[in-house]
N, C-alpha and C. Protein backbone atom coordinates (compact mmCIF):
# COMPACT_ATOMS: atom_id res chain seq x y z
N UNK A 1 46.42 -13.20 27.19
CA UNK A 1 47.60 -13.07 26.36
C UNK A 1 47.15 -13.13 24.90
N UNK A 2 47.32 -12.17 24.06
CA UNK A 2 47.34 -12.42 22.47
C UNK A 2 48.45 -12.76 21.89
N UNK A 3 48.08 -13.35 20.90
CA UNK A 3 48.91 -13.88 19.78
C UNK A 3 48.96 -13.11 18.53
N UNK A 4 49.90 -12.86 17.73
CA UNK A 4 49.69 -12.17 17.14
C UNK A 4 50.53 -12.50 15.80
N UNK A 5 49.95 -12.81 14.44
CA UNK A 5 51.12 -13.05 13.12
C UNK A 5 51.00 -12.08 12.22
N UNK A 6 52.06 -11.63 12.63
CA UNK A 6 52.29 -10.38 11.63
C UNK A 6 51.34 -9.26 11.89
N UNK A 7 50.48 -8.62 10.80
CA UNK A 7 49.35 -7.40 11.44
C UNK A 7 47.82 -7.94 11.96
N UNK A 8 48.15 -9.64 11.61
CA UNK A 8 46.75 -10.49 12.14
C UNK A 8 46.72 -10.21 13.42
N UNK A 9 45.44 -10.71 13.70
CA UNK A 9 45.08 -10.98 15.42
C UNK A 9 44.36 -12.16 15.09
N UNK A 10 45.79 -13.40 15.64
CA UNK A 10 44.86 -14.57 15.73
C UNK A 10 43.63 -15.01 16.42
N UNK A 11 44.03 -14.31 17.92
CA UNK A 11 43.07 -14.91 18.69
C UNK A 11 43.71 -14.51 20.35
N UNK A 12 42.79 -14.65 21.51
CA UNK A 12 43.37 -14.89 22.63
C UNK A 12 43.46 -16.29 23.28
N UNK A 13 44.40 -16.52 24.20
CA UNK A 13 44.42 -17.90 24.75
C UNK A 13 44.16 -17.61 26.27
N UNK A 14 43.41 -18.56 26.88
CA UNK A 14 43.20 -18.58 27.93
C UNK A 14 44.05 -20.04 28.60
N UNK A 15 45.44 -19.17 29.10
CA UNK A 15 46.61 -19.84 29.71
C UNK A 15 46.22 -21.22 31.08
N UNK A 16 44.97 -20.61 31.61
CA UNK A 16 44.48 -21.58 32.75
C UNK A 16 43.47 -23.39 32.22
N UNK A 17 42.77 -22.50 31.28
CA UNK A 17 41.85 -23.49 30.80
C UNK A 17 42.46 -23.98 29.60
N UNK A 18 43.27 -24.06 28.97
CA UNK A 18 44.14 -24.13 28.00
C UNK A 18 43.09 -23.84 26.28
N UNK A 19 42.16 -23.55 26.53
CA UNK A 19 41.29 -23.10 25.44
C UNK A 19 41.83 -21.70 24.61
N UNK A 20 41.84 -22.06 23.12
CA UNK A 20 41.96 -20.59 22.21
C UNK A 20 40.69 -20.82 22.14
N UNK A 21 40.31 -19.46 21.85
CA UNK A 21 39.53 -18.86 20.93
C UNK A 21 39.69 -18.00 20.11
N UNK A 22 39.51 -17.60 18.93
CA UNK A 22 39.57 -16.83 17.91
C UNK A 22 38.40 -15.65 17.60
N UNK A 23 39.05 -14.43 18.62
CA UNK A 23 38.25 -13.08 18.50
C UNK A 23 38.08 -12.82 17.33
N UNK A 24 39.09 -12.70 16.26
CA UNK A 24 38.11 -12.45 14.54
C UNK A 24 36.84 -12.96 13.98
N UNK A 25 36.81 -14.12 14.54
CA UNK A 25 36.04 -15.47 14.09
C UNK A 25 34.49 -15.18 14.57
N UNK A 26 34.96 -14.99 16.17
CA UNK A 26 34.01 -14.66 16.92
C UNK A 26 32.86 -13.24 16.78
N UNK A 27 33.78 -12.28 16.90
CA UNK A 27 33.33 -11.08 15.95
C UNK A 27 32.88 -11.04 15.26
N UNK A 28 33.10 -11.91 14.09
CA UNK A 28 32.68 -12.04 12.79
C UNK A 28 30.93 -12.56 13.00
N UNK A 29 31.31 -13.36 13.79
CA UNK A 29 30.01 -14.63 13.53
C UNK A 29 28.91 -13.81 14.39
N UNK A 30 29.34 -12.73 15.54
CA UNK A 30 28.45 -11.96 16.04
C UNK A 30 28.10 -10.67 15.29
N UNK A 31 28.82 -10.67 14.42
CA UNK A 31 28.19 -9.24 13.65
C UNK A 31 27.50 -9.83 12.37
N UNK A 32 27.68 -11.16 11.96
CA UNK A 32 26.64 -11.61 11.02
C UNK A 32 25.18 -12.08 11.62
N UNK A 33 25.44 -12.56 12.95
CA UNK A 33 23.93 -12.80 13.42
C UNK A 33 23.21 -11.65 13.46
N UNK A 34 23.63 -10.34 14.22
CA UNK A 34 23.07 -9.32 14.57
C UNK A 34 22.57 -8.44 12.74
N UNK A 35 23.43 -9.11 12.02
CA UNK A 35 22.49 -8.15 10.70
C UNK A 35 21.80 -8.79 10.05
N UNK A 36 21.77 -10.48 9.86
CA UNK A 36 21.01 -11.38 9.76
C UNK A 36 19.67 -11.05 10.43
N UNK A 37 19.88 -10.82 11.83
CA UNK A 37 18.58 -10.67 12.47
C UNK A 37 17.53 -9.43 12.31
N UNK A 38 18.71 -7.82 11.80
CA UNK A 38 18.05 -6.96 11.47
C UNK A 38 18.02 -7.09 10.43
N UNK A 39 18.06 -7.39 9.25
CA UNK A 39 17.37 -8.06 7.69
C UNK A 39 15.96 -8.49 7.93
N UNK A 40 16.27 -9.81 8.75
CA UNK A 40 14.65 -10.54 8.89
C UNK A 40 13.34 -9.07 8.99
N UNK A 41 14.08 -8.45 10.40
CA UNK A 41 13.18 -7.26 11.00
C UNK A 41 12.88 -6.56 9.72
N UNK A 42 13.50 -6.11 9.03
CA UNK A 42 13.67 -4.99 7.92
C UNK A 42 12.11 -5.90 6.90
N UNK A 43 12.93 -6.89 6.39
CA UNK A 43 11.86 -7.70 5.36
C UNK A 43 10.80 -8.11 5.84
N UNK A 44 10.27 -8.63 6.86
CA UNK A 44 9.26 -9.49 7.55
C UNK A 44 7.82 -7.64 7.88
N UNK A 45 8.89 -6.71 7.93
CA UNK A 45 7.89 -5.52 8.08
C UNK A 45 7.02 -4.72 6.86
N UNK A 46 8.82 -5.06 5.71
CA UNK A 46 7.99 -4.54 4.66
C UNK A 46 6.70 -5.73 4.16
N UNK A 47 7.00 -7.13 4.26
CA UNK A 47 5.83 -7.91 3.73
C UNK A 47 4.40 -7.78 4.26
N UNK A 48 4.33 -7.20 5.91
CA UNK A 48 2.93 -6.89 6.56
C UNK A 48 2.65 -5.44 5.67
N UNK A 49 3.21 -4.54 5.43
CA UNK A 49 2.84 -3.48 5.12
C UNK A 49 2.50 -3.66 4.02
N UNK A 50 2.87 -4.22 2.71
CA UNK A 50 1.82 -4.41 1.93
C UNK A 50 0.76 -5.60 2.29
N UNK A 51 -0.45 -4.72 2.39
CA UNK A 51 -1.49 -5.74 2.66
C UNK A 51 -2.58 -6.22 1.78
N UNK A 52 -3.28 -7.28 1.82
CA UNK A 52 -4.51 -7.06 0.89
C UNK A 52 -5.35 -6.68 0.91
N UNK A 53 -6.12 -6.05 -0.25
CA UNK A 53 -6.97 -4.95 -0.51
C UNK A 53 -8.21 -5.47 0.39
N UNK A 54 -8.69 -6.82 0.46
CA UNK A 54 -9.84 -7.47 0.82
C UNK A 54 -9.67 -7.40 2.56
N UNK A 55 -8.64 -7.09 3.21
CA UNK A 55 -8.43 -7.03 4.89
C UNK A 55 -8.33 -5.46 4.70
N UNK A 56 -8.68 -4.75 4.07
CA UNK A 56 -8.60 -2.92 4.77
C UNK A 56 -9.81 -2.54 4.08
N UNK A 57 -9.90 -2.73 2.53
CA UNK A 57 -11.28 -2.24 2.33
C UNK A 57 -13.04 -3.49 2.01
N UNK A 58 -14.07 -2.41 1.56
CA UNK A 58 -14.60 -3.41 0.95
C UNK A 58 -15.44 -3.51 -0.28
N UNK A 59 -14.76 -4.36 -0.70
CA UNK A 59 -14.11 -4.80 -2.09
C UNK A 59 -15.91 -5.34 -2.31
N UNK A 60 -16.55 -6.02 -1.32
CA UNK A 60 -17.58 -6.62 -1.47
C UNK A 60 -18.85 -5.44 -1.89
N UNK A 61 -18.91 -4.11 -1.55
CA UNK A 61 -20.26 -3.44 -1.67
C UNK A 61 -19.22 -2.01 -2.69
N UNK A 62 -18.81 -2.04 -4.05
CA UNK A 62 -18.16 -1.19 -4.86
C UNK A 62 -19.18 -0.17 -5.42
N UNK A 63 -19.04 0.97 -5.14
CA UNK A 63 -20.18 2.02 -5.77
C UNK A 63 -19.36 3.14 -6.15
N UNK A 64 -19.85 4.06 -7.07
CA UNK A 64 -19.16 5.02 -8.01
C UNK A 64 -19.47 6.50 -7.70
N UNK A 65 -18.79 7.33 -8.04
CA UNK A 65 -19.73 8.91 -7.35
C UNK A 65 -18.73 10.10 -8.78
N UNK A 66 -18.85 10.45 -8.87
CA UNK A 66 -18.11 11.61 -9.74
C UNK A 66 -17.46 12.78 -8.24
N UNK A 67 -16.40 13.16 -9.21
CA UNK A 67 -15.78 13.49 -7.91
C UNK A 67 -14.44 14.47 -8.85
N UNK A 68 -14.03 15.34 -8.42
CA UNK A 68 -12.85 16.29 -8.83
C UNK A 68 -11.18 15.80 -7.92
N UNK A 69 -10.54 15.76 -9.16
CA UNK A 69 -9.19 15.30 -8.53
C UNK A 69 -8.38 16.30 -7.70
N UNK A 70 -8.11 16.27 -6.54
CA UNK A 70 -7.15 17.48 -5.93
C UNK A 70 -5.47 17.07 -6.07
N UNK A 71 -5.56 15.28 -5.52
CA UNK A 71 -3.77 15.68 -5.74
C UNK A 71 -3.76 13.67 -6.43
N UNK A 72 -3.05 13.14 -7.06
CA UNK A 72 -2.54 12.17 -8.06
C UNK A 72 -1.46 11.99 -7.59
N UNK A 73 -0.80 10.84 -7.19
CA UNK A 73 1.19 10.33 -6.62
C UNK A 73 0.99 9.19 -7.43
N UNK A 74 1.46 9.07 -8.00
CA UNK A 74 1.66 7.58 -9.10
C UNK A 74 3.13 7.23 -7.49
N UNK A 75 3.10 6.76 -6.74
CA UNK A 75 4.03 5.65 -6.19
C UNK A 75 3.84 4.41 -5.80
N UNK A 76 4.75 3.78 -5.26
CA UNK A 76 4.69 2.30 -5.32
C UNK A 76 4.55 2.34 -3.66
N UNK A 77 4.11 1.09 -3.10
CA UNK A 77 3.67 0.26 -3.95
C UNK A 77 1.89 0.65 -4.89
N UNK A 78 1.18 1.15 -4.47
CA UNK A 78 0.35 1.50 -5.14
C UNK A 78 0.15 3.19 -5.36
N UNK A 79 -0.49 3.76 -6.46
CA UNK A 79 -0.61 5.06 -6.35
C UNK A 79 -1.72 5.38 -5.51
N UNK A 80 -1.95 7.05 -4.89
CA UNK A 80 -2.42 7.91 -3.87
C UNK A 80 -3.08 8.56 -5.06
N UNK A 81 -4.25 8.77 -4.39
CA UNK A 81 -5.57 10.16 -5.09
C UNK A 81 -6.21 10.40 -3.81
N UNK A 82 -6.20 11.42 -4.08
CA UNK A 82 -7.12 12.58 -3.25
C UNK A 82 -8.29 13.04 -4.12
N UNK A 83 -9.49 12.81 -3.69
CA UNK A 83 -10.41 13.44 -4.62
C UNK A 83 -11.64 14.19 -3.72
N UNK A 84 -12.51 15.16 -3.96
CA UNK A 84 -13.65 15.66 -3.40
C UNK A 84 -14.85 15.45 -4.12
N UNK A 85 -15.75 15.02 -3.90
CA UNK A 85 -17.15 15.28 -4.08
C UNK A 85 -18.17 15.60 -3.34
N UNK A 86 -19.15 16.33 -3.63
CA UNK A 86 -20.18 17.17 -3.21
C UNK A 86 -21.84 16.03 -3.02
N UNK A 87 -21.83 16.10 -1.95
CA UNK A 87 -23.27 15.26 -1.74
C UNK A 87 -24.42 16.08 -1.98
N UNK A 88 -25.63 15.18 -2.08
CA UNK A 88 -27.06 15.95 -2.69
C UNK A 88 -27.49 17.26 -1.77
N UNK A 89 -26.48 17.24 -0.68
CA UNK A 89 -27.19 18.46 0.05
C UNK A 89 -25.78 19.61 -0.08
N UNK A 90 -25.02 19.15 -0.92
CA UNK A 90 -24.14 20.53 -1.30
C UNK A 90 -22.80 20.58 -0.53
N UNK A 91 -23.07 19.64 0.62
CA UNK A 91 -21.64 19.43 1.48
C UNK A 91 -20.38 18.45 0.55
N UNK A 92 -19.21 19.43 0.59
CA UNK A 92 -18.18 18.98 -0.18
C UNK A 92 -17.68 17.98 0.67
N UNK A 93 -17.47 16.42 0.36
CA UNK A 93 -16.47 15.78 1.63
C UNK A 93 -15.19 15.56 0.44
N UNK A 94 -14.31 15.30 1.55
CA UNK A 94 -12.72 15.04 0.76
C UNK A 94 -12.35 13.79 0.81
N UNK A 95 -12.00 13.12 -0.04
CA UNK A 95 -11.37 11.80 0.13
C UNK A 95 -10.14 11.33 -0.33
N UNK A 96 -9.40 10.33 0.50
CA UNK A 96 -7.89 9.71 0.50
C UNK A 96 -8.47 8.51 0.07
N UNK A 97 -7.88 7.99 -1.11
CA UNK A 97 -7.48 6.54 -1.56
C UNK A 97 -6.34 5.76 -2.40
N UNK A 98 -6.16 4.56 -1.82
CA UNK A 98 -5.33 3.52 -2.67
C UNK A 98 -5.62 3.69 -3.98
N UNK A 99 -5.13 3.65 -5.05
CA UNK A 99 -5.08 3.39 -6.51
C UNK A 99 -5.01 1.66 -6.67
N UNK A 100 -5.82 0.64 -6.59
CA UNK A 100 -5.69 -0.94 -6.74
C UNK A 100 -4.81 -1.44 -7.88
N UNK A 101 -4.28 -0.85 -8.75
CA UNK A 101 -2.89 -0.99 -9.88
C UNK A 101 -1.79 -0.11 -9.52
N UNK A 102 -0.79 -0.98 -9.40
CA UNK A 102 0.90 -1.13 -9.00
C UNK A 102 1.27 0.03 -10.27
N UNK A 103 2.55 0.76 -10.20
CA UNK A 103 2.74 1.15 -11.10
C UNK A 103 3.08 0.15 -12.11
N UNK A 104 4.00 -0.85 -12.07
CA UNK A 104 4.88 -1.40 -12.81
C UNK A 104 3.90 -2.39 -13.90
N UNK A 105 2.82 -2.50 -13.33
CA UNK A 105 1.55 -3.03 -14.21
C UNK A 105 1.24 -2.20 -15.30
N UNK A 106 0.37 -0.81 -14.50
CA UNK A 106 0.24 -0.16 -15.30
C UNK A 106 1.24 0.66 -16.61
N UNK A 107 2.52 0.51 -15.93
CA UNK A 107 3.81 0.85 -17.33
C UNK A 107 3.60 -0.34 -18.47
N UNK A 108 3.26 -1.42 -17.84
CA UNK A 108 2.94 -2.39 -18.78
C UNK A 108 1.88 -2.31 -19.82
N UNK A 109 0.83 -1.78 -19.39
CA UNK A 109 -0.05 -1.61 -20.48
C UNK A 109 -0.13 0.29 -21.10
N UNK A 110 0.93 0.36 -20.73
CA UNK A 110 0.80 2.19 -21.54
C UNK A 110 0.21 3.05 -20.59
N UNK A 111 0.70 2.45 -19.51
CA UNK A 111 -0.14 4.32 -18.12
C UNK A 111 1.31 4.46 -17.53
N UNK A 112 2.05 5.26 -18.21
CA UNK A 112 3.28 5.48 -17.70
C UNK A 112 3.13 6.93 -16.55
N UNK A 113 3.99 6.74 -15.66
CA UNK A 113 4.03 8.27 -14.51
C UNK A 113 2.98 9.21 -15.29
N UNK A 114 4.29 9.94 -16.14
CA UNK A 114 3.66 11.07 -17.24
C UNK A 114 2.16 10.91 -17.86
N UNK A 115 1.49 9.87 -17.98
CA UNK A 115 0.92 9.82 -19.14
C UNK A 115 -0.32 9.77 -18.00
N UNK A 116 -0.11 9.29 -16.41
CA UNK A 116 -1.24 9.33 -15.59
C UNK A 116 -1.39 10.54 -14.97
N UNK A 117 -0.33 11.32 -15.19
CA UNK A 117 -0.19 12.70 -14.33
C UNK A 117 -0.91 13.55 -14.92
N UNK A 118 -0.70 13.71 -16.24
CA UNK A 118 -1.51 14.43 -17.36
C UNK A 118 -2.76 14.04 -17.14
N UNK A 119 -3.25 12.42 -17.44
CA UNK A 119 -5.01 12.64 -17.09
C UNK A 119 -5.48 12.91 -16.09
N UNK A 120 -4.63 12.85 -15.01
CA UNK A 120 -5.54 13.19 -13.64
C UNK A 120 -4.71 14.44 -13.37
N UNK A 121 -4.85 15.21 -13.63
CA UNK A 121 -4.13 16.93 -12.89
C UNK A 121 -5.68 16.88 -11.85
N UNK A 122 -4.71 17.68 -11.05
CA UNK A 122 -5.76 18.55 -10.42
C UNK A 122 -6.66 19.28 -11.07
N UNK A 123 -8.19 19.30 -10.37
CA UNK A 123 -9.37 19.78 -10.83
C UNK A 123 -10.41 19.04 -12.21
N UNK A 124 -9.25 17.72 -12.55
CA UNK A 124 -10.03 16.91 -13.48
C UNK A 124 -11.22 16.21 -13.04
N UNK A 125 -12.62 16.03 -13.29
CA UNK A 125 -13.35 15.55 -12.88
C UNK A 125 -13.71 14.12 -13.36
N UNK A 126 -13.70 12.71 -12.65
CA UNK A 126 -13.55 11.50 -13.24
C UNK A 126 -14.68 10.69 -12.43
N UNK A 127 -15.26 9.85 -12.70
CA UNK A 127 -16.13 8.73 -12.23
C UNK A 127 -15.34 7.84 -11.20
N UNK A 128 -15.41 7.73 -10.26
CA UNK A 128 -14.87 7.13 -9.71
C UNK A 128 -15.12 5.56 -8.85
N UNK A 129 -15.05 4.69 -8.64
CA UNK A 129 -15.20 3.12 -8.54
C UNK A 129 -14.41 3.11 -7.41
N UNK A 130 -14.71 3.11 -6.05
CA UNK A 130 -14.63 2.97 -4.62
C UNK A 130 -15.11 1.81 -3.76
N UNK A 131 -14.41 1.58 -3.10
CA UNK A 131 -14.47 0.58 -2.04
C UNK A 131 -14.22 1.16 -0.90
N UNK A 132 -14.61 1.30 -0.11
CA UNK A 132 -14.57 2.37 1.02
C UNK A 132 -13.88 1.53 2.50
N UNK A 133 -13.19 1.83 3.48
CA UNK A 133 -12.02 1.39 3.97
C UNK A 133 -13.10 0.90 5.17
N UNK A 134 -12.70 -0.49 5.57
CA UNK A 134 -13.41 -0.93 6.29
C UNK A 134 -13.35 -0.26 8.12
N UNK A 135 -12.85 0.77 8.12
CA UNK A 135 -12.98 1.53 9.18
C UNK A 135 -13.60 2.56 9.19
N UNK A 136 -14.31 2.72 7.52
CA UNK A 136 -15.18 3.43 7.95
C UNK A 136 -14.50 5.02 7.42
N UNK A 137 -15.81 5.67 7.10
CA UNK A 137 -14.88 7.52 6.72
C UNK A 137 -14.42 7.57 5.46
N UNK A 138 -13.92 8.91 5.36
CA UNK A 138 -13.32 8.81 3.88
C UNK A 138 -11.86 8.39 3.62
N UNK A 139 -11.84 7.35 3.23
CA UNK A 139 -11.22 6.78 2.99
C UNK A 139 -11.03 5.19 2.20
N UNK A 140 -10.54 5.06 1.03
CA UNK A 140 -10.80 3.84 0.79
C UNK A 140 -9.88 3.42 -1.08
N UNK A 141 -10.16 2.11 -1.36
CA UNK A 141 -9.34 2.26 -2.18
C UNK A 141 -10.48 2.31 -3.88
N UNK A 142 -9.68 2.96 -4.45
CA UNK A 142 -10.36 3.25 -6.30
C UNK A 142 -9.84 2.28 -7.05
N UNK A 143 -10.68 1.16 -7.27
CA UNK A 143 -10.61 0.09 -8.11
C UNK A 143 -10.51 0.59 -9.65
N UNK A 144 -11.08 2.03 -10.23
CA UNK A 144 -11.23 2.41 -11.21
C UNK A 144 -11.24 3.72 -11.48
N UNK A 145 -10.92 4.25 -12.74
CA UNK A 145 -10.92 5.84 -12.88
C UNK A 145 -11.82 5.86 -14.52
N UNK A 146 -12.80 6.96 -14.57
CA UNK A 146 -13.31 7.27 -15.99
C UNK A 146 -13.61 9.01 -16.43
N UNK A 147 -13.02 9.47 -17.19
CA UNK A 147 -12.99 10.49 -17.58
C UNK A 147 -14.47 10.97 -17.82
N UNK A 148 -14.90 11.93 -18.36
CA UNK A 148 -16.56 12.25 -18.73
C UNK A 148 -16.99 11.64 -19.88
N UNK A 149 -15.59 11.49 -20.80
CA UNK A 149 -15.96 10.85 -22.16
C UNK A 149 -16.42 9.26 -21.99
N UNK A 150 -16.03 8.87 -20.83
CA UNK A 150 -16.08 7.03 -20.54
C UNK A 150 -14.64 6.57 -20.92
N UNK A 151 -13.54 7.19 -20.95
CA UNK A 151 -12.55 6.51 -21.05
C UNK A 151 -11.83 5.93 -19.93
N UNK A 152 -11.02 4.81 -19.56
CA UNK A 152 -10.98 4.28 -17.91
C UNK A 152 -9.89 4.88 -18.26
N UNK A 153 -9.10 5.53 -17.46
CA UNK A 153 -8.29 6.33 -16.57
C UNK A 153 -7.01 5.32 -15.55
N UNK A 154 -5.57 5.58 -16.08
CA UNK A 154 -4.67 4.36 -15.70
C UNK A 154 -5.16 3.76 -15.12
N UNK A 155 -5.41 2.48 -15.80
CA UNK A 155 -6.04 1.17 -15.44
C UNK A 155 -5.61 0.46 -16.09
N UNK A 156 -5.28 -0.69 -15.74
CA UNK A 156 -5.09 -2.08 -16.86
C UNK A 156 -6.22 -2.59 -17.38
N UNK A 157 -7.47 -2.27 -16.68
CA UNK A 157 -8.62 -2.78 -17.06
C UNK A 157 -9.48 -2.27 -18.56
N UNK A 158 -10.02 -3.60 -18.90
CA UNK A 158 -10.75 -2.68 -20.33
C UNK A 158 -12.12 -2.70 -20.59
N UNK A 159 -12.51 -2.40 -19.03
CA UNK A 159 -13.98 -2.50 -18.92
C UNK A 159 -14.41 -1.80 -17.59
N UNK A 160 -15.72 -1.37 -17.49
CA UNK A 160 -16.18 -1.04 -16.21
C UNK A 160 -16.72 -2.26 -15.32
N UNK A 161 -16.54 -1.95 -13.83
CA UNK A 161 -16.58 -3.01 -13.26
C UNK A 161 -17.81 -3.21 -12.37
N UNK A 162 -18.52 -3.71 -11.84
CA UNK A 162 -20.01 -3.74 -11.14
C UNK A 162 -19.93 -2.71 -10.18
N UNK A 163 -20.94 -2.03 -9.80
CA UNK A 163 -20.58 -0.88 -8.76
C UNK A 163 -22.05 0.08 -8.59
N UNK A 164 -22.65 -0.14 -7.59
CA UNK A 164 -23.52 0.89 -7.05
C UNK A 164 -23.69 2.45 -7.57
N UNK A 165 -24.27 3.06 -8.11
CA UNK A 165 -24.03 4.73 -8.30
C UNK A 165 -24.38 5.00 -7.09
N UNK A 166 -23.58 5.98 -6.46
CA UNK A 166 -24.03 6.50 -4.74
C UNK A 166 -24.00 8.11 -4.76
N UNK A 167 -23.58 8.51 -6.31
CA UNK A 167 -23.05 9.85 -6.19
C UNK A 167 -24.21 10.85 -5.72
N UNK A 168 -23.99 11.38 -5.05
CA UNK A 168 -24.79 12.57 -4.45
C UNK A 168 -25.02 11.90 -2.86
N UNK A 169 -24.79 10.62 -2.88
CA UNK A 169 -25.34 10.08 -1.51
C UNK A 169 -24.26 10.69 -0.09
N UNK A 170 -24.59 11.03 0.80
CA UNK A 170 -23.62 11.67 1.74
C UNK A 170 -22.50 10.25 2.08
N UNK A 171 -21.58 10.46 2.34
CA UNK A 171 -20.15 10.01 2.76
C UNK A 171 -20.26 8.46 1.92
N UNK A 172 -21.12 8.14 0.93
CA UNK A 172 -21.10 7.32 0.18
C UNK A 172 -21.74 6.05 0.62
N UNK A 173 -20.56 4.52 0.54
CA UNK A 173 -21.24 3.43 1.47
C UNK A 173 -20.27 3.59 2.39
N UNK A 174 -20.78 3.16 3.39
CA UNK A 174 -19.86 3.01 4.61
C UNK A 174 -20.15 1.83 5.22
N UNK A 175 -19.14 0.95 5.21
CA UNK A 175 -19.34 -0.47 5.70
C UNK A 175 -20.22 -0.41 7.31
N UNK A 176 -20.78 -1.71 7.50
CA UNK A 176 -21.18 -1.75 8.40
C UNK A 176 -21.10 -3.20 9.32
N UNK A 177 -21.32 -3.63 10.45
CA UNK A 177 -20.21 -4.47 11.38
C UNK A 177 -20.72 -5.41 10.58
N UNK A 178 -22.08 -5.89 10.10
CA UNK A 178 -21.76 -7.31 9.42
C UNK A 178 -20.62 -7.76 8.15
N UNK A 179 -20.47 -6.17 7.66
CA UNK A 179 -19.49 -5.79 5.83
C UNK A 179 -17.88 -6.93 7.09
N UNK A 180 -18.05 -5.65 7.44
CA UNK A 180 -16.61 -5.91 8.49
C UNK A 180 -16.39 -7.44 8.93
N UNK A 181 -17.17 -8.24 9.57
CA UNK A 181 -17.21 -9.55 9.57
C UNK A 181 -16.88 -10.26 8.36
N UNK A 182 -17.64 -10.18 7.74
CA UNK A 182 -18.08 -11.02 6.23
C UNK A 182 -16.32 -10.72 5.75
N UNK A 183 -15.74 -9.48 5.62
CA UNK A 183 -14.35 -9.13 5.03
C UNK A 183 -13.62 -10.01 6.23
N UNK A 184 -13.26 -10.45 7.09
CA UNK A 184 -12.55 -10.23 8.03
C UNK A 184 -12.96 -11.79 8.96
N UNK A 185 -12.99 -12.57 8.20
CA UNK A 185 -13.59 -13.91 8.92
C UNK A 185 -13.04 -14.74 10.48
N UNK A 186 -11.46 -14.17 10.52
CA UNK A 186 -10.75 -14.73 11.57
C UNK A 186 -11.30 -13.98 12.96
N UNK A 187 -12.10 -12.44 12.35
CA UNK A 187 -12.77 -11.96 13.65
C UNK A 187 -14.05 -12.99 14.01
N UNK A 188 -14.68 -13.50 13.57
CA UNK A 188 -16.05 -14.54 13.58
C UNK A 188 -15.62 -15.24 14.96
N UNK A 189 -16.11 -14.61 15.78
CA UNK A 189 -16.26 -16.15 17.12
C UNK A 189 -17.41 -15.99 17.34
């Protein structure tokens, strides 16, 4: 049996057990758990997905290669470069990497969208400061960018940073299972 005041719906009564309950109430409190719970899901996924730089690449063996820009995404959370370079035996390899500065940093010190899009167009050729992805391949993240003149290239940084020259070396450094350990200590049994 419902009850009913005016266009409300108080509630139903259960005539045997003499208990109300209040279906609005109830409703209510089940459609706040259920988005409560998909929130958590929502946030708890975006916080794994940004990860740190020191669990994907390695940060520990940094070496440099000159290399031509193909494509530049200034997005968040970090920016995307695509770049190619040519090893000592003439084979072009292609590479995907993290940009290690956020945009909202770099707006901070004067590397706005525009102003990084312009130095890195496609076909610009820049020095590049790599950490290569601890799985290995091309792939990995660019701690640094330098034009031919030596100017660093959106960066907050105002210096060059320690780093191996590898350029001409084929597929660069490529970690190896002790790199991977040493990064990655919770694997150690």
């Amino acid at each position: 049996m419902f009850v009913q005041s005016g266009f409300l719906n108080i509630g139903a009564i259960d005539i045997e057990n003499g208990a109300a309950y209040n279906l609005g109430v109830m409703r209510n409190h089940i459609t706040k758990t259920i988005l409560l719970g998909a929130s958590l899901l929502l946030v708890s996924g975006s916080l794994w997905a940004h990860h740190g730089q020191g669990l994907s690449f390695d940060t520990n063996h940094m070496w440099t290669t000159w290399g031509t820009i193909e494509e530049f995404d200034y997005i968040n959370p970090h920016p995307a470069v695509k770049f190619s370079r040519t090893d000592k035996n003439g084979k072009v390899e292609h590479w995907g990497a993290e940009v290690s500065n956020n945009p909202s940093r770099l707006a901070r010190v004067g590397w706005t969208k525009s102003r990084c899009l312009a130095s890195l167009q496609p076909g610009t050729r820049v020095k590049l400061y790599v950490g290569t992805s601890l799985a290995g391949g091309h792939l990995g993240i660019v701690e640094l960018m330098e034009s031919e003149k030596g100017e660093l290239l959106c960066s907050e940084r105002e210096s060059a940073i320690k780093a191996k020259d590898l350029d001409g070396v084929p597929d660069g450094y490529q970690p190896t299972d002790e790199d991977r350990k040493a990064e990655r200590p919770e694997n150690n049994n």
